[in-house]
N, C-alpha and C. Protein backbone atom coordinates (compact mmCIF):
# COMPACT_ATOMS: atom_id res chain seq x y z
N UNK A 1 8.24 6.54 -11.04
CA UNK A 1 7.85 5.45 -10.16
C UNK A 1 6.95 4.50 -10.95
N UNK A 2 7.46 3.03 -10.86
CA UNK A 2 6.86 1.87 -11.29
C UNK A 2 5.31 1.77 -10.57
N UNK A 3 4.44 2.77 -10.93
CA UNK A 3 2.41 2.10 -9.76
C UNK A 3 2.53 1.03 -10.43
N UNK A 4 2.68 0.04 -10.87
CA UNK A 4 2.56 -1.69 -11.09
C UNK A 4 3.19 -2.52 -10.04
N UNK A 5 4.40 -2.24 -10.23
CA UNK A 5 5.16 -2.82 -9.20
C UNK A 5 5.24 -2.68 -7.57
N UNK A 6 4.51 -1.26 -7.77
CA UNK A 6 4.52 -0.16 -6.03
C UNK A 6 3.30 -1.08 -5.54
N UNK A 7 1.98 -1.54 -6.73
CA UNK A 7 0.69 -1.53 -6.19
C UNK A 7 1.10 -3.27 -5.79
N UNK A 8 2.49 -3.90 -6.69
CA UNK A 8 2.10 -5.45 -6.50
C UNK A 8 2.64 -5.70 -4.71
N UNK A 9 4.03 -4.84 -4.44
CA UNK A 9 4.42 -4.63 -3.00
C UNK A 9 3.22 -4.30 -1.76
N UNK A 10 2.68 -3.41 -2.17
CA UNK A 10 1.40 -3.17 -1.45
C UNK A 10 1.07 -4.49 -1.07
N UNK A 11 0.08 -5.52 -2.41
CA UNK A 11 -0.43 -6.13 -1.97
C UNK A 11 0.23 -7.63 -1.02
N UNK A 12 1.21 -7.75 -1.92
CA UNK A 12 2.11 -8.71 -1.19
C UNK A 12 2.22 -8.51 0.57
N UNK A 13 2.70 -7.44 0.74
CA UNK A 13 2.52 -7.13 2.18
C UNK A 13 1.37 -7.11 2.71
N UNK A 14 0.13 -6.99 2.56
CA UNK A 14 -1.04 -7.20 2.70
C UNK A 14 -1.56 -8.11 3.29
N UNK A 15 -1.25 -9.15 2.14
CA UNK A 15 -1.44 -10.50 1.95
C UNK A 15 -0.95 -11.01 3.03
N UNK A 16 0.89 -11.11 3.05
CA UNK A 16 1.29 -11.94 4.29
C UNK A 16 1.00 -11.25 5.28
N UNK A 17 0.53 -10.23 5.54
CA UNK A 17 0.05 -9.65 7.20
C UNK A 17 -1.30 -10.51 7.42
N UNK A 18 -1.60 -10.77 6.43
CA UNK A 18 -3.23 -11.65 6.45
C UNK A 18 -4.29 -10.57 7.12
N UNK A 19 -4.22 -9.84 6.16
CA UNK A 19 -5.34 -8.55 5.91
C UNK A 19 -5.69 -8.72 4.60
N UNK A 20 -7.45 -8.36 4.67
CA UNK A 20 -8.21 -7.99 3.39
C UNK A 20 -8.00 -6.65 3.03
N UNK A 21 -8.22 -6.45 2.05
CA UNK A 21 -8.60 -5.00 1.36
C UNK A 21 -8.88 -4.02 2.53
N UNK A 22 -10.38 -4.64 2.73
CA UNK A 22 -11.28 -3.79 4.05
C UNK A 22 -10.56 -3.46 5.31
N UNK A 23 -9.50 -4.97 5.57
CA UNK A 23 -9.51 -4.71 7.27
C UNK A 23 -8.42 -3.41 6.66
N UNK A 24 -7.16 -3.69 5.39
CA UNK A 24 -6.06 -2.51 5.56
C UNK A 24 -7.08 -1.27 5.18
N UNK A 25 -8.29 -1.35 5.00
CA UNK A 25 -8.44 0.44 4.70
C UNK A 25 -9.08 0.75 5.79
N UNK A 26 -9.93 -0.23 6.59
CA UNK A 26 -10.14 0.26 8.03
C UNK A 26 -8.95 0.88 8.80
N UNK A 27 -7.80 0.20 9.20
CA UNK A 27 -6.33 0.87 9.69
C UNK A 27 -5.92 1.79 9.57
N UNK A 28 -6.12 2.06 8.17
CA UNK A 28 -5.90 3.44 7.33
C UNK A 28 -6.36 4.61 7.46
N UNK A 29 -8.12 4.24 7.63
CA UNK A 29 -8.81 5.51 7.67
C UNK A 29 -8.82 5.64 6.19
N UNK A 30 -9.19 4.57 5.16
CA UNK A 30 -9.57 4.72 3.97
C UNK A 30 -10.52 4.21 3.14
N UNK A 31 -10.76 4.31 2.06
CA UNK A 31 -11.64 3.37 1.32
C UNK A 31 -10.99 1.98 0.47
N UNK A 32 -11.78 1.00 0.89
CA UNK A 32 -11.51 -0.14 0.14
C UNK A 32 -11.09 0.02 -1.39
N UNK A 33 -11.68 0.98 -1.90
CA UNK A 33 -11.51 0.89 -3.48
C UNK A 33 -10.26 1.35 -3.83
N UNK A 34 -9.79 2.50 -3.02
CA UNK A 34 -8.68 3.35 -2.86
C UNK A 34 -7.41 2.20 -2.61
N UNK A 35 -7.64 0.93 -2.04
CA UNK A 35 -6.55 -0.08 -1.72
C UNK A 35 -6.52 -0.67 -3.12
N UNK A 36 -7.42 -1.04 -3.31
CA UNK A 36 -7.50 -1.92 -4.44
C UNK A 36 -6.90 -0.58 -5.47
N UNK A 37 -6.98 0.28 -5.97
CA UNK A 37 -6.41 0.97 -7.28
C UNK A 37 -4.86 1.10 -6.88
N UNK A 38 -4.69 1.01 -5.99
CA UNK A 38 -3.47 1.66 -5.27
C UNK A 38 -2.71 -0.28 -5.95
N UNK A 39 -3.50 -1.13 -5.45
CA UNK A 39 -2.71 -2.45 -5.36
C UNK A 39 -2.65 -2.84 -7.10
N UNK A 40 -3.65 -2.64 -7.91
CA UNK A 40 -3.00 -2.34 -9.11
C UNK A 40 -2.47 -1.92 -10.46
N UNK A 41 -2.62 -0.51 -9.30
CA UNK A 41 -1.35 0.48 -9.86
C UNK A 41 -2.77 1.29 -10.94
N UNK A 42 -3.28 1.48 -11.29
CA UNK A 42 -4.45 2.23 -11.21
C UNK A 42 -4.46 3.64 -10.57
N UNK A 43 -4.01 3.51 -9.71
CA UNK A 43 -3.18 4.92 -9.01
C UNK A 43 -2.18 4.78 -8.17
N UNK A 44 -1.52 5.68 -7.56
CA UNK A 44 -0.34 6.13 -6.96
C UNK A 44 -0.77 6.80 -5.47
N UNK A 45 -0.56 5.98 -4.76
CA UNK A 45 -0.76 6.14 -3.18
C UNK A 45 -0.10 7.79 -2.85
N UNK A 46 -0.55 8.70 -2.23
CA UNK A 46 0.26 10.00 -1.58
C UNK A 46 1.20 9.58 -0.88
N UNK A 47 2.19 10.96 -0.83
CA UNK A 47 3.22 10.33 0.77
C UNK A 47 2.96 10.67 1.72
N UNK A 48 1.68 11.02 2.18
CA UNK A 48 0.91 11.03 3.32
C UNK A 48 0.00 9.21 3.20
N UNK A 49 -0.49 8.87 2.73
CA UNK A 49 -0.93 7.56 2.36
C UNK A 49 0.36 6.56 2.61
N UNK A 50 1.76 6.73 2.14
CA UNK A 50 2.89 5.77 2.06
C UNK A 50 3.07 5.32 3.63
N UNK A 51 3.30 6.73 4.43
CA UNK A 51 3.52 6.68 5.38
C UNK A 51 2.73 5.95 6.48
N UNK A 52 0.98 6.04 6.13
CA UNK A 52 0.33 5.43 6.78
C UNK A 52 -0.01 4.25 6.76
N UNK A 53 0.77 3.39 5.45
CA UNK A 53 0.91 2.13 5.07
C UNK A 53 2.38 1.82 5.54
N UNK A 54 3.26 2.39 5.94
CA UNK A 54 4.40 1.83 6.50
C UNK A 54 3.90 2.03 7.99
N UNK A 55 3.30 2.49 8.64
CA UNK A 55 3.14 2.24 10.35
C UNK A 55 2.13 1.16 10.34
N UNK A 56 1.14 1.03 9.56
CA UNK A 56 0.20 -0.43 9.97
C UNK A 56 0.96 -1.78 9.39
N UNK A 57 1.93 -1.21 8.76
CA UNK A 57 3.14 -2.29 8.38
C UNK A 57 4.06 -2.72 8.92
N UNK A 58 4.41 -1.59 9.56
CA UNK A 58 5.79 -1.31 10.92
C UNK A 58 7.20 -1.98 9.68
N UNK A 59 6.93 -0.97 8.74
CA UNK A 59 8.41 -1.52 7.75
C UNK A 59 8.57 0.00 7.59
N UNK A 60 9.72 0.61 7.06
CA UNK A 60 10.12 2.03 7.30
C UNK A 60 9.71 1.98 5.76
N UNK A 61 9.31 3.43 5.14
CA UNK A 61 8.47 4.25 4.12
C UNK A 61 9.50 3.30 3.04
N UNK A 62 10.45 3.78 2.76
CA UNK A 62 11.16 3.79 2.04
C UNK A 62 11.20 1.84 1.27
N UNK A 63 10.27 0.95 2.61
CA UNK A 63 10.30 -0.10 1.77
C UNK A 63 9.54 -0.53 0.67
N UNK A 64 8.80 0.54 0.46
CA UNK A 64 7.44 0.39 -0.85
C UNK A 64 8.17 1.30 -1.76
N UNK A 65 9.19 1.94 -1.80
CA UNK A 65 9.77 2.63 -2.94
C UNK A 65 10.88 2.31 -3.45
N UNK A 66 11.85 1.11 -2.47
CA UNK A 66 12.94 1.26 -3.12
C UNK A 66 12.92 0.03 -4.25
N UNK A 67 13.85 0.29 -5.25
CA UNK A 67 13.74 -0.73 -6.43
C UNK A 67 12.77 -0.10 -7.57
N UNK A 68 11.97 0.69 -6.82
CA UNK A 68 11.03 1.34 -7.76
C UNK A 68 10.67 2.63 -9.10
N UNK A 69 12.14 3.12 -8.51
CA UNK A 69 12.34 4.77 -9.75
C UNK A 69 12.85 3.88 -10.63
């Protein structure tokens, strides 16, 4: 898995939801910093984490991975 490309999708979706860092890790039940490494690519979100970024997204899991192996 591309974390560059996973973390740039992240933020892109982010962005056009017109959420900060803070408000998506409030949603989450996470830490701000944890968004930001995740957005670039610094680390690799869990698939417990994927999942909880596809429901405050309402896009199915699989749209932050595909294109990505």
């Amino acid at each position: 898995m591309d974390a560059e490309k996973l973390g740039k999708r992240i933020r892109l979706t982010r962005v056009e939801a017109d959420l900060t860092q803070t408000d998506l890790a409030r949603k989450m039940d996470a830490k701000q910093k944890s968004i930001s490494r995740y957005e670039t690519g610094d680390s690799v979100p869990s698939v417990e984490t994927l999942v909880k970024l596809a429901k405050v997204f309402r896009k199915p899991t699989t749209y932050f991975l595909d294109e990505l192996a």
